[in-house]
N, C-alpha and C. Protein backbone atom coordinates (compact mmCIF):
# COMPACT_ATOMS: atom_id res chain seq x y z
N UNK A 1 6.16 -20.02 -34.49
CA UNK A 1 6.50 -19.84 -33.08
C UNK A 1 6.82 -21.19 -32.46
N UNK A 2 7.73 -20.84 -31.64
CA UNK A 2 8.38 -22.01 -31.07
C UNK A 2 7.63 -22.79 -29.67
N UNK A 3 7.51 -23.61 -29.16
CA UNK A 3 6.84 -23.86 -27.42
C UNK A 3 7.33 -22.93 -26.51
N UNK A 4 8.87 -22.49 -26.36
CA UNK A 4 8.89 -21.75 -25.71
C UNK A 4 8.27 -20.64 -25.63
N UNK A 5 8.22 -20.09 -27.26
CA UNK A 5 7.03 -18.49 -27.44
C UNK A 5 5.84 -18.59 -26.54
N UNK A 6 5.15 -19.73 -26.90
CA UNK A 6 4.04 -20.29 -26.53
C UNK A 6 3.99 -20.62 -24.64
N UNK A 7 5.13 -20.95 -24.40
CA UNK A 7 4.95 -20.44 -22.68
C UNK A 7 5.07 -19.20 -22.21
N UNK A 8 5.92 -18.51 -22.75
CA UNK A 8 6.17 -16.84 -22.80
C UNK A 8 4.79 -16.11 -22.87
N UNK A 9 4.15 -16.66 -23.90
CA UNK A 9 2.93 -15.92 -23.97
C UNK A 9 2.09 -16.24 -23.23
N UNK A 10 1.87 -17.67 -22.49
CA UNK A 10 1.31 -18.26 -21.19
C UNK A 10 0.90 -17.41 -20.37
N UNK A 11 2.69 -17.39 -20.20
CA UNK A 11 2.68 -15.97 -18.52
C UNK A 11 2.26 -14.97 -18.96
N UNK A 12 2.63 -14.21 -19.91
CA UNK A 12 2.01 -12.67 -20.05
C UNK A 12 0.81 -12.78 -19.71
N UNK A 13 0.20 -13.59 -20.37
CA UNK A 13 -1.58 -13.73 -20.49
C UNK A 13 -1.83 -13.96 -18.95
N UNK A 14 -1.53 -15.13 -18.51
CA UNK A 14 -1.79 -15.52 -17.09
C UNK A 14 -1.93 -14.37 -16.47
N UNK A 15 -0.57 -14.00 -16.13
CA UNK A 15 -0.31 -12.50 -15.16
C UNK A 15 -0.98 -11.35 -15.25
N UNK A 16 -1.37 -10.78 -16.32
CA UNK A 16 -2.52 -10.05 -16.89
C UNK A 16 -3.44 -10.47 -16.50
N UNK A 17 -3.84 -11.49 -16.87
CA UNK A 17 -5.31 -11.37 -16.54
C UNK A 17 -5.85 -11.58 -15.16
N UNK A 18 -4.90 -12.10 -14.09
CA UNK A 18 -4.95 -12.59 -12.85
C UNK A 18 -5.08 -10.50 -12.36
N UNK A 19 -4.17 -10.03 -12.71
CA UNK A 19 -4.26 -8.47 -12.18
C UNK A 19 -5.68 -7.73 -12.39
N UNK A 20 -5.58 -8.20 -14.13
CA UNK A 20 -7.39 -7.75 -14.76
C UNK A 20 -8.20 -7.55 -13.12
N UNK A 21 -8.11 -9.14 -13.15
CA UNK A 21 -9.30 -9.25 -12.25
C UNK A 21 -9.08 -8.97 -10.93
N UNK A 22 -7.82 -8.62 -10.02
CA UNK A 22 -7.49 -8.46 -8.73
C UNK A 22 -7.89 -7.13 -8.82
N UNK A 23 -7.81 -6.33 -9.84
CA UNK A 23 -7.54 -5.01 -9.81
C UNK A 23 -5.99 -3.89 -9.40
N UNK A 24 -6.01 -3.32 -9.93
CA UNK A 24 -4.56 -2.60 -9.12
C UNK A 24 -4.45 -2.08 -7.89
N UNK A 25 -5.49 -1.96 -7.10
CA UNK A 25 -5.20 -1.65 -5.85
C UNK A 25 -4.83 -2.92 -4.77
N UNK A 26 -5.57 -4.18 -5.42
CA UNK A 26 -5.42 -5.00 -4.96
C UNK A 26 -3.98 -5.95 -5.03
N UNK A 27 -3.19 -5.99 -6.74
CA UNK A 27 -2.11 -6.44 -6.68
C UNK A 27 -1.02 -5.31 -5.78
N UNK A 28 -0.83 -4.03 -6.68
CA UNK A 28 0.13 -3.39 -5.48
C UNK A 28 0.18 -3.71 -4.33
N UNK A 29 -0.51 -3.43 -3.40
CA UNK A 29 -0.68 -3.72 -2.22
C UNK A 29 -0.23 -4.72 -1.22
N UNK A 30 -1.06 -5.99 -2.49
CA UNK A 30 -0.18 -7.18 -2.46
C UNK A 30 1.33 -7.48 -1.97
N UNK A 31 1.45 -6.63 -3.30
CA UNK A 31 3.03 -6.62 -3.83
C UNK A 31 4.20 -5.58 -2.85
N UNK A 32 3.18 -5.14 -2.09
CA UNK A 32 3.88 -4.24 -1.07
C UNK A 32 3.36 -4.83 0.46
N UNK A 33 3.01 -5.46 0.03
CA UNK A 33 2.54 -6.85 1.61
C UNK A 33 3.41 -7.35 1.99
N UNK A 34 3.88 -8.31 0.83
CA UNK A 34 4.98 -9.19 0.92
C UNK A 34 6.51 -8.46 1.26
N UNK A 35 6.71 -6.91 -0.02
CA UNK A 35 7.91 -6.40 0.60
C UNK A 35 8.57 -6.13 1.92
N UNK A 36 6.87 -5.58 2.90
CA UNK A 36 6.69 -5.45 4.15
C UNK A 36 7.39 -6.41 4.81
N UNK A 37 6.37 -7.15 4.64
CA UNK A 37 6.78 -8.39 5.61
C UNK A 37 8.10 -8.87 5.68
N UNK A 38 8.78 -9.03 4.47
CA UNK A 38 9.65 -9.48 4.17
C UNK A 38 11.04 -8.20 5.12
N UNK A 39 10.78 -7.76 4.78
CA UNK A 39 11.14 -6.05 5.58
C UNK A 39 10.87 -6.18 6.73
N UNK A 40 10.06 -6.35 7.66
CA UNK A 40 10.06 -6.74 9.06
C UNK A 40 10.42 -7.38 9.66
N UNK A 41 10.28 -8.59 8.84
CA UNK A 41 11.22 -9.63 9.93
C UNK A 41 12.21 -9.70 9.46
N UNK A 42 13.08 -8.72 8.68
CA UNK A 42 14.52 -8.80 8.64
C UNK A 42 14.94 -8.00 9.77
N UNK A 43 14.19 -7.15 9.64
CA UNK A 43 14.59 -5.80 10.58
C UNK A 43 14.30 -6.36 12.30
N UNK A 44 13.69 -7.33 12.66
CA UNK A 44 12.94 -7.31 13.50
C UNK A 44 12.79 -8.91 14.43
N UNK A 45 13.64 -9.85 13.46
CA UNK A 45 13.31 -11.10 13.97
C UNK A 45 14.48 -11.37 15.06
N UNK A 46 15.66 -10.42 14.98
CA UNK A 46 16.48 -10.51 16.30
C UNK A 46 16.46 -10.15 16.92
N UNK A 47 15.71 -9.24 17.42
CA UNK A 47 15.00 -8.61 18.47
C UNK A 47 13.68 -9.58 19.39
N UNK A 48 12.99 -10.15 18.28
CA UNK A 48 12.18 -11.06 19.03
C UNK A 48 12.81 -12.62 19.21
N UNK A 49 13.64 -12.70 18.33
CA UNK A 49 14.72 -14.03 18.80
C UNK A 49 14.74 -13.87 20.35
N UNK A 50 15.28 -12.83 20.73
CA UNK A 50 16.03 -12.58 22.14
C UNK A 50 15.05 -13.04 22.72
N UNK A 51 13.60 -12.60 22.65
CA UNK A 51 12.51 -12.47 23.53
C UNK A 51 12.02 -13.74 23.71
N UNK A 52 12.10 -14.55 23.17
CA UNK A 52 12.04 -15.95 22.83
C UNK A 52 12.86 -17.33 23.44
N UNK A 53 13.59 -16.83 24.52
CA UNK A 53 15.10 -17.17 24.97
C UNK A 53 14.03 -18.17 26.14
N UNK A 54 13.41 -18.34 26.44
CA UNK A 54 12.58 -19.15 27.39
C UNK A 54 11.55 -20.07 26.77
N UNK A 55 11.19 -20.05 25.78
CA UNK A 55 10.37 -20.62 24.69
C UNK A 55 11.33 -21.68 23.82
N UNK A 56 11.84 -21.32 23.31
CA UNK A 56 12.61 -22.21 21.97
C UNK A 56 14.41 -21.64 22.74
N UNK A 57 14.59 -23.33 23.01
CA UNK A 57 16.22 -23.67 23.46
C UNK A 57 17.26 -23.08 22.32
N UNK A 58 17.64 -23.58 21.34
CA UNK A 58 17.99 -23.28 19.98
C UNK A 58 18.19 -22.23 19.92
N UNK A 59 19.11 -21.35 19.71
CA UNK A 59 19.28 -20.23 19.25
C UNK A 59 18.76 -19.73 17.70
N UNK A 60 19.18 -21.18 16.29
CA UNK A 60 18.76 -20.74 15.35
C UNK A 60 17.55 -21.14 15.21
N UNK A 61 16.33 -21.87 15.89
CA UNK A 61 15.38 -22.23 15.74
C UNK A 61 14.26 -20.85 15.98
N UNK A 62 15.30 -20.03 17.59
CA UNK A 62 14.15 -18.92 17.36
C UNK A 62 14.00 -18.11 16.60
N UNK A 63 15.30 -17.85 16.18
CA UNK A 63 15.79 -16.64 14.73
C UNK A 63 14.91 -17.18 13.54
N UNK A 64 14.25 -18.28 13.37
CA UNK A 64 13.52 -19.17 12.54
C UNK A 64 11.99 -18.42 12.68
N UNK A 65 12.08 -18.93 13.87
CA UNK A 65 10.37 -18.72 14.49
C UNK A 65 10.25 -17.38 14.78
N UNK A 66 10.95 -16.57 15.03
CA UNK A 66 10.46 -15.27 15.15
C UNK A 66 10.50 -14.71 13.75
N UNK A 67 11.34 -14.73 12.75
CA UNK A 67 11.01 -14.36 11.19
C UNK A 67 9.79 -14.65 10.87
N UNK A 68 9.71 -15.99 10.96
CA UNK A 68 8.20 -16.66 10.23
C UNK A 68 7.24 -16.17 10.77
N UNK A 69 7.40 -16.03 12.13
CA UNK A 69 6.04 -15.54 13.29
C UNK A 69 6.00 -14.03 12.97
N UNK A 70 6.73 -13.11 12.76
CA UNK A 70 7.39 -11.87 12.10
C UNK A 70 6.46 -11.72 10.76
N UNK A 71 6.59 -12.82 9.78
CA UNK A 71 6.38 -12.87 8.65
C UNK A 71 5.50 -12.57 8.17
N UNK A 72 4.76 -14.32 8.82
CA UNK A 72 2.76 -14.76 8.66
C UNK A 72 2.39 -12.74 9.61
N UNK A 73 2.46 -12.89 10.46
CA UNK A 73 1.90 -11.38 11.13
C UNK A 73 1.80 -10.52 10.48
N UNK A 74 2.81 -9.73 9.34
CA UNK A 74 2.85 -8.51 8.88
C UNK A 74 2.07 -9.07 7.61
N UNK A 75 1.79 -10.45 6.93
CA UNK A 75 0.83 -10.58 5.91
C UNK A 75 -0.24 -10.35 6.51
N UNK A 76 -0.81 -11.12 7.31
CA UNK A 76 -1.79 -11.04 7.89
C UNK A 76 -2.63 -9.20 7.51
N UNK A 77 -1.67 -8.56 8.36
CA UNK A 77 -2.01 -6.95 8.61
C UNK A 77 -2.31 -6.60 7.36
N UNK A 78 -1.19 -6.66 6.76
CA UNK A 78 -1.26 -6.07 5.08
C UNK A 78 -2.75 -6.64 4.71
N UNK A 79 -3.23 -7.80 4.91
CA UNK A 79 -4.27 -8.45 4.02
C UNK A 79 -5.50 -7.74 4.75
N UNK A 80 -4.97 -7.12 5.65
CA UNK A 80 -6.91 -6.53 6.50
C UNK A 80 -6.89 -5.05 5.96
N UNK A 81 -5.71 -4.93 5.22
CA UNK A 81 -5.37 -3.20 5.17
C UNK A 81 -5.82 -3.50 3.59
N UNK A 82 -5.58 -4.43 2.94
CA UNK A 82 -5.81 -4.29 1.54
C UNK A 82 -7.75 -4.68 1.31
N UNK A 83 -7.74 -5.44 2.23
CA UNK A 83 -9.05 -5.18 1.88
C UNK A 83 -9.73 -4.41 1.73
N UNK A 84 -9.61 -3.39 3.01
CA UNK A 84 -10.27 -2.35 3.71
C UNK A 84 -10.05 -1.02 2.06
N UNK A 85 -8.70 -1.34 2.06
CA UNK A 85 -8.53 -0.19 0.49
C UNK A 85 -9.46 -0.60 -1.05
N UNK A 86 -9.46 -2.17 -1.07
CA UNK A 86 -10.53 -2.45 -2.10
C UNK A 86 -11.80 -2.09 -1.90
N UNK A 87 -12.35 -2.40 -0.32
CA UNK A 87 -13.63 -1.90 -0.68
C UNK A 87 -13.60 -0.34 -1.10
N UNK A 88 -12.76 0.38 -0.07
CA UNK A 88 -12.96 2.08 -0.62
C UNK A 88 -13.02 2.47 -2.13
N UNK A 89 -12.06 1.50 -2.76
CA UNK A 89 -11.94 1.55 -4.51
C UNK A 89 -13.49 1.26 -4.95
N UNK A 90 -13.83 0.32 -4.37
CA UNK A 90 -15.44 -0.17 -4.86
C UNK A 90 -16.46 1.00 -4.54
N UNK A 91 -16.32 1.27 -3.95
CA UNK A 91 -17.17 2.34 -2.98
C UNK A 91 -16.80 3.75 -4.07
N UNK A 92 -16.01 4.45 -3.96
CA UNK A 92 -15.66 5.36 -4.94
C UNK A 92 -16.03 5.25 -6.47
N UNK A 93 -16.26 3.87 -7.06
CA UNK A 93 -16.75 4.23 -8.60
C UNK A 93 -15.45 4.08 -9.30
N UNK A 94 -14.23 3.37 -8.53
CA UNK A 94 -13.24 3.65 -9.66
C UNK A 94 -12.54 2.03 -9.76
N UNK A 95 -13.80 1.79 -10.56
CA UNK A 95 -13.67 0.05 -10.73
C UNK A 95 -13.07 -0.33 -11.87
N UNK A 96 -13.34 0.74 -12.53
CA UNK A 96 -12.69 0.38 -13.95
C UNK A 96 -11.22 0.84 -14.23
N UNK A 97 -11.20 1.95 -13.71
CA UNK A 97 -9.72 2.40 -14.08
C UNK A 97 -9.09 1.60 -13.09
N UNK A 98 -9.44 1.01 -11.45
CA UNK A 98 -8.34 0.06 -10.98
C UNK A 98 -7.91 -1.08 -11.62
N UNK A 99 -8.93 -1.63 -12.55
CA UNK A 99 -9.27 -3.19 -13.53
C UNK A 99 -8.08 -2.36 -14.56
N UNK A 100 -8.12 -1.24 -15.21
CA UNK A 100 -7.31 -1.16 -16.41
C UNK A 100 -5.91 -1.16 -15.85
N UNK A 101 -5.29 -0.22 -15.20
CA UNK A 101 -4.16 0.19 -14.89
C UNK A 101 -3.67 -1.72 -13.38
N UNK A 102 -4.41 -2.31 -13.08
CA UNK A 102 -4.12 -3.89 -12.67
C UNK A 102 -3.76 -4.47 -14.08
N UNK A 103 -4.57 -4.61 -15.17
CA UNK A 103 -4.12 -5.14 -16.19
C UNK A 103 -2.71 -4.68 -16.89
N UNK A 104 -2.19 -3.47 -16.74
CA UNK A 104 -1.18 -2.93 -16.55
C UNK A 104 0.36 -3.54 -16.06
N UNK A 105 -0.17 -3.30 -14.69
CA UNK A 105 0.53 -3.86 -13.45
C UNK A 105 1.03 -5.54 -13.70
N UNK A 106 -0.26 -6.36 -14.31
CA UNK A 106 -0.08 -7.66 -14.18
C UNK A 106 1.24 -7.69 -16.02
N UNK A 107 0.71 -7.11 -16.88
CA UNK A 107 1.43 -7.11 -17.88
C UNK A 107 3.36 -7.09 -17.44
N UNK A 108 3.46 -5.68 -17.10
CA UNK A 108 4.28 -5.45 -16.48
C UNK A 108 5.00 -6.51 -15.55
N UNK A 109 4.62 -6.92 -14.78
CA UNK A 109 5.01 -8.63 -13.45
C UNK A 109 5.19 -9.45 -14.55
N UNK A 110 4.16 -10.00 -15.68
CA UNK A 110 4.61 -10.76 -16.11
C UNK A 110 5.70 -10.72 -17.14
N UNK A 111 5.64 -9.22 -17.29
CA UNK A 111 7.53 -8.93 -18.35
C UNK A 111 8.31 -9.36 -17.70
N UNK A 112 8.62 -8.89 -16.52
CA UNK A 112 9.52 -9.17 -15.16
C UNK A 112 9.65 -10.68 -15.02
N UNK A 113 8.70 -11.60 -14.57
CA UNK A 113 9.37 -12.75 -14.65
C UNK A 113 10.10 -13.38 -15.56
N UNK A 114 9.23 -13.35 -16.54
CA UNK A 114 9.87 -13.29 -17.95
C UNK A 114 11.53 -13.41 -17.80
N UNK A 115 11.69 -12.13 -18.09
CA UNK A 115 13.22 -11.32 -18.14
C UNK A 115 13.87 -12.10 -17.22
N UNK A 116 13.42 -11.95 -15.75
CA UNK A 116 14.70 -12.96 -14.62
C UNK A 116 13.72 -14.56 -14.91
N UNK A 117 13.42 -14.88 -15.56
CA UNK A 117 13.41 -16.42 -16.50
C UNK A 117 14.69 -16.28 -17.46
N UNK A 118 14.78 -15.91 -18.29
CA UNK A 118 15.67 -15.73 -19.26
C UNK A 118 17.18 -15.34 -18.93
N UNK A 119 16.91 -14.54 -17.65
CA UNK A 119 18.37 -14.21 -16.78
C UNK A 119 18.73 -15.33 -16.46
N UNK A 120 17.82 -16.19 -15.57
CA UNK A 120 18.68 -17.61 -14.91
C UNK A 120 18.84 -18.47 -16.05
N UNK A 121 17.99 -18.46 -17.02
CA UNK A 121 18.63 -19.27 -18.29
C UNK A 121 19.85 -18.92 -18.51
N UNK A 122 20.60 -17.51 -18.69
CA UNK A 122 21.93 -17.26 -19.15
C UNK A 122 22.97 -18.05 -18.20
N UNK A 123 22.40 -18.55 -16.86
CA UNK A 123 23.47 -19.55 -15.91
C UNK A 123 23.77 -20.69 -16.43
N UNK A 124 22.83 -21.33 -17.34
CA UNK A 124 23.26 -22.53 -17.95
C UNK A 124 23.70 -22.14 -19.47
N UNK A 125 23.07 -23.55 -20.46
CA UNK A 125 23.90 -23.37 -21.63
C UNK A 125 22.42 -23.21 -22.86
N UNK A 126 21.20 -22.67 -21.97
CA UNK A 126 20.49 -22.40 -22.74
C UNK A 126 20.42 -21.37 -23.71
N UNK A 127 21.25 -20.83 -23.45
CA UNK A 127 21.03 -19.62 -24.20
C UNK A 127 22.37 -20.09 -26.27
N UNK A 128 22.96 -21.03 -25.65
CA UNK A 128 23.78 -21.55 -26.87
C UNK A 128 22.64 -22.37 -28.06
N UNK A 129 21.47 -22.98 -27.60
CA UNK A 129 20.75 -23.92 -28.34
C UNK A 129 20.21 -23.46 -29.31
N UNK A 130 20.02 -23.76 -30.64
CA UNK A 130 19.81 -23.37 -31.79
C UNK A 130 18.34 -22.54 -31.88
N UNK A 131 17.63 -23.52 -30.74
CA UNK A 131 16.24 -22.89 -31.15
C UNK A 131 15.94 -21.30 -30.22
N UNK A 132 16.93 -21.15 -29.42
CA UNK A 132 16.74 -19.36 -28.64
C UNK A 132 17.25 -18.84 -29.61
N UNK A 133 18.11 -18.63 -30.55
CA UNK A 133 18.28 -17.86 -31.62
C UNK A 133 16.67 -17.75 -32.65
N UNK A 134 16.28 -19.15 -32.53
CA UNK A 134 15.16 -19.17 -33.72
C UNK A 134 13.41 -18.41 -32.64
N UNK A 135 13.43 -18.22 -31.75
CA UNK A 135 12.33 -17.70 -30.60
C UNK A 135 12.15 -16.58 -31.41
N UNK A 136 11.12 -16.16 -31.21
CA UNK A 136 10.16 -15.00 -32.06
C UNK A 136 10.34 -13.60 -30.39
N UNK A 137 10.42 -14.30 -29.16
CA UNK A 137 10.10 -13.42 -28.58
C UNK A 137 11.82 -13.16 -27.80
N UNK A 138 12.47 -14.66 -27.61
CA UNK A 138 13.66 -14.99 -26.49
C UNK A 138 14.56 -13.39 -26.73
N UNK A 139 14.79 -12.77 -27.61
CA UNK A 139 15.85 -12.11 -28.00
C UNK A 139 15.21 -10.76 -27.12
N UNK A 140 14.08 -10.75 -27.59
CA UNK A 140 13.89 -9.60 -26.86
C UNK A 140 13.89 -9.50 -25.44
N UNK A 141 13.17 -10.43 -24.72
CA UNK A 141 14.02 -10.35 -23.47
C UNK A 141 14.64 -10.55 -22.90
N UNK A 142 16.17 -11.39 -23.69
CA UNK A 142 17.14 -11.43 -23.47
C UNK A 142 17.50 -9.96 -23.51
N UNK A 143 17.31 -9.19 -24.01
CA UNK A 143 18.08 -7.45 -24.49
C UNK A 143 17.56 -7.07 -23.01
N UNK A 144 16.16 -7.35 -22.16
CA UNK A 144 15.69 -6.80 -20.66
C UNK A 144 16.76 -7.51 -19.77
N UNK A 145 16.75 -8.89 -19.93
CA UNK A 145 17.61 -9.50 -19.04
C UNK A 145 18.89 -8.93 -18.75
N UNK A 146 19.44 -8.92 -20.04
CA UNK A 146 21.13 -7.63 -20.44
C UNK A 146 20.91 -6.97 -19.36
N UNK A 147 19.75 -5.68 -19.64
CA UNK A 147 20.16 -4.82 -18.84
C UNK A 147 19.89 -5.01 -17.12
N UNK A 148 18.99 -6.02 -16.70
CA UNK A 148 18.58 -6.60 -15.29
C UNK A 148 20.00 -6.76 -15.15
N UNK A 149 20.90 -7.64 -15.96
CA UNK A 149 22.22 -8.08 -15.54
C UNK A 149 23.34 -7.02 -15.34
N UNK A 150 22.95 -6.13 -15.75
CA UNK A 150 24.09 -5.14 -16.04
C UNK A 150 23.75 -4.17 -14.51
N UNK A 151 22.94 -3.95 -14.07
CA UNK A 151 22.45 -3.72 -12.74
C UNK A 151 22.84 -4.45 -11.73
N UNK A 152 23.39 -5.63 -11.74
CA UNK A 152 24.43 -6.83 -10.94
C UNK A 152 25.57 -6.61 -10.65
N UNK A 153 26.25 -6.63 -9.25
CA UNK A 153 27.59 -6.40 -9.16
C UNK A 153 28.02 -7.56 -10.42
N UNK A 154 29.43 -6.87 -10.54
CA UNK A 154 30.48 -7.88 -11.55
C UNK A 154 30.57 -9.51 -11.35
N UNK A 155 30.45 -9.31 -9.56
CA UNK A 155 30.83 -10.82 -8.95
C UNK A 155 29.86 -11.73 -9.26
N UNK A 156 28.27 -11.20 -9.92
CA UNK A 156 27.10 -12.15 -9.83
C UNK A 156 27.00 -11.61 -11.05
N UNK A 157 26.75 -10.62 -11.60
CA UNK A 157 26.73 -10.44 -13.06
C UNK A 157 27.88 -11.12 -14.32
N UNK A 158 28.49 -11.50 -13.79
CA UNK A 158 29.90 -12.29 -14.71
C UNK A 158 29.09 -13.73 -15.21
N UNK A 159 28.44 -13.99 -14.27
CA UNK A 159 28.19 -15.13 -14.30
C UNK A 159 27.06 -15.39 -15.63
N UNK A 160 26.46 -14.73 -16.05
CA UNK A 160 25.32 -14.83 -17.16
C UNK A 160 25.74 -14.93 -17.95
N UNK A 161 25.33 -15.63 -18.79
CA UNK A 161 26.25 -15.90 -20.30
C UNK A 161 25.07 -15.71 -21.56
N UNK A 162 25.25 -15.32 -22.31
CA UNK A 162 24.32 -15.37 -23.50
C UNK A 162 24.67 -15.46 -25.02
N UNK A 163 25.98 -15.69 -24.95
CA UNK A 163 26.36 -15.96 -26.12
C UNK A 163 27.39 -17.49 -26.37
């Protein structure tokens, strides 16, 4: 096995075991915190831009500050809501199956980075170097990346190269 195998297997392990122990109610949640948020102040930061018109001179400074202020807020929420769902998980007795199916979850995240690792590699000329042919693991998720890429309009998907 090559160093790269050996970081590959890094993350799997890392990411796994970080879920192991968050549990799955706790990463989802997470992981649907951030979508939130991220989701709100798209939907939502020009609306409070406007409101902001007496506060911050700048037009793009408030579109700034109301995203971020948008942002930190809807984590915030998410993080009092995820708690409140871990303890109920604790409370219910279902400590173990959230620990198995998190270990799951984290496996899974860490395929995923993985794969869009290996995707943005296809932007350069890594994917030509003798030793990604010789990787015990690169090929295979190069074949995930393929298909991540093939899910890409033409205009951004053209761009990956792997051979």
């Amino acid at each position: 096995m090559l160093g790269v195998d050996y970081a590959i297997l890094g993350i799997l392990v890392i990411s796994t075991f970080i879920s192991l122990l968050r549990g799955f109610v706790r990463e989802a949640l997470s992981l649907a915190g951030w979508i939130l948020a991220f989701w709100v102040s798209l939907t939502f930061a020009t609306g409070l831009a406007g409101l902001l018109t007496n506060t911050f001179e700048d037009p793009t400074f408030r579109l700034i500050a109301a995203f971020v202020g948008l942002f930190v807020l809807s984590l915030i929420v998410s993080g009092v809501v995820n708690f409140f769902a871990v303890k109920l998980v604790y409370r219910t007795g279902l400590t173990k199956m959230d620990r198995f199916l998190g270990l799951l979850f984290g496996l899974g995240r860490g395929v995923l980075i993985v794969s869009v690792l290996v995707l943005l590699a296809g932007l350069t000329t890594l994917p030509k170097e003798p030793w990604w042919d010789e990787s015990f693991f690169l090929f295979r998720f190069q074949e995930i990346a393929e298909g991540i890429q093939s899910l890409l309009p033409d205009s951004i998907g053209d761009n990956f190269r792997f051979e």
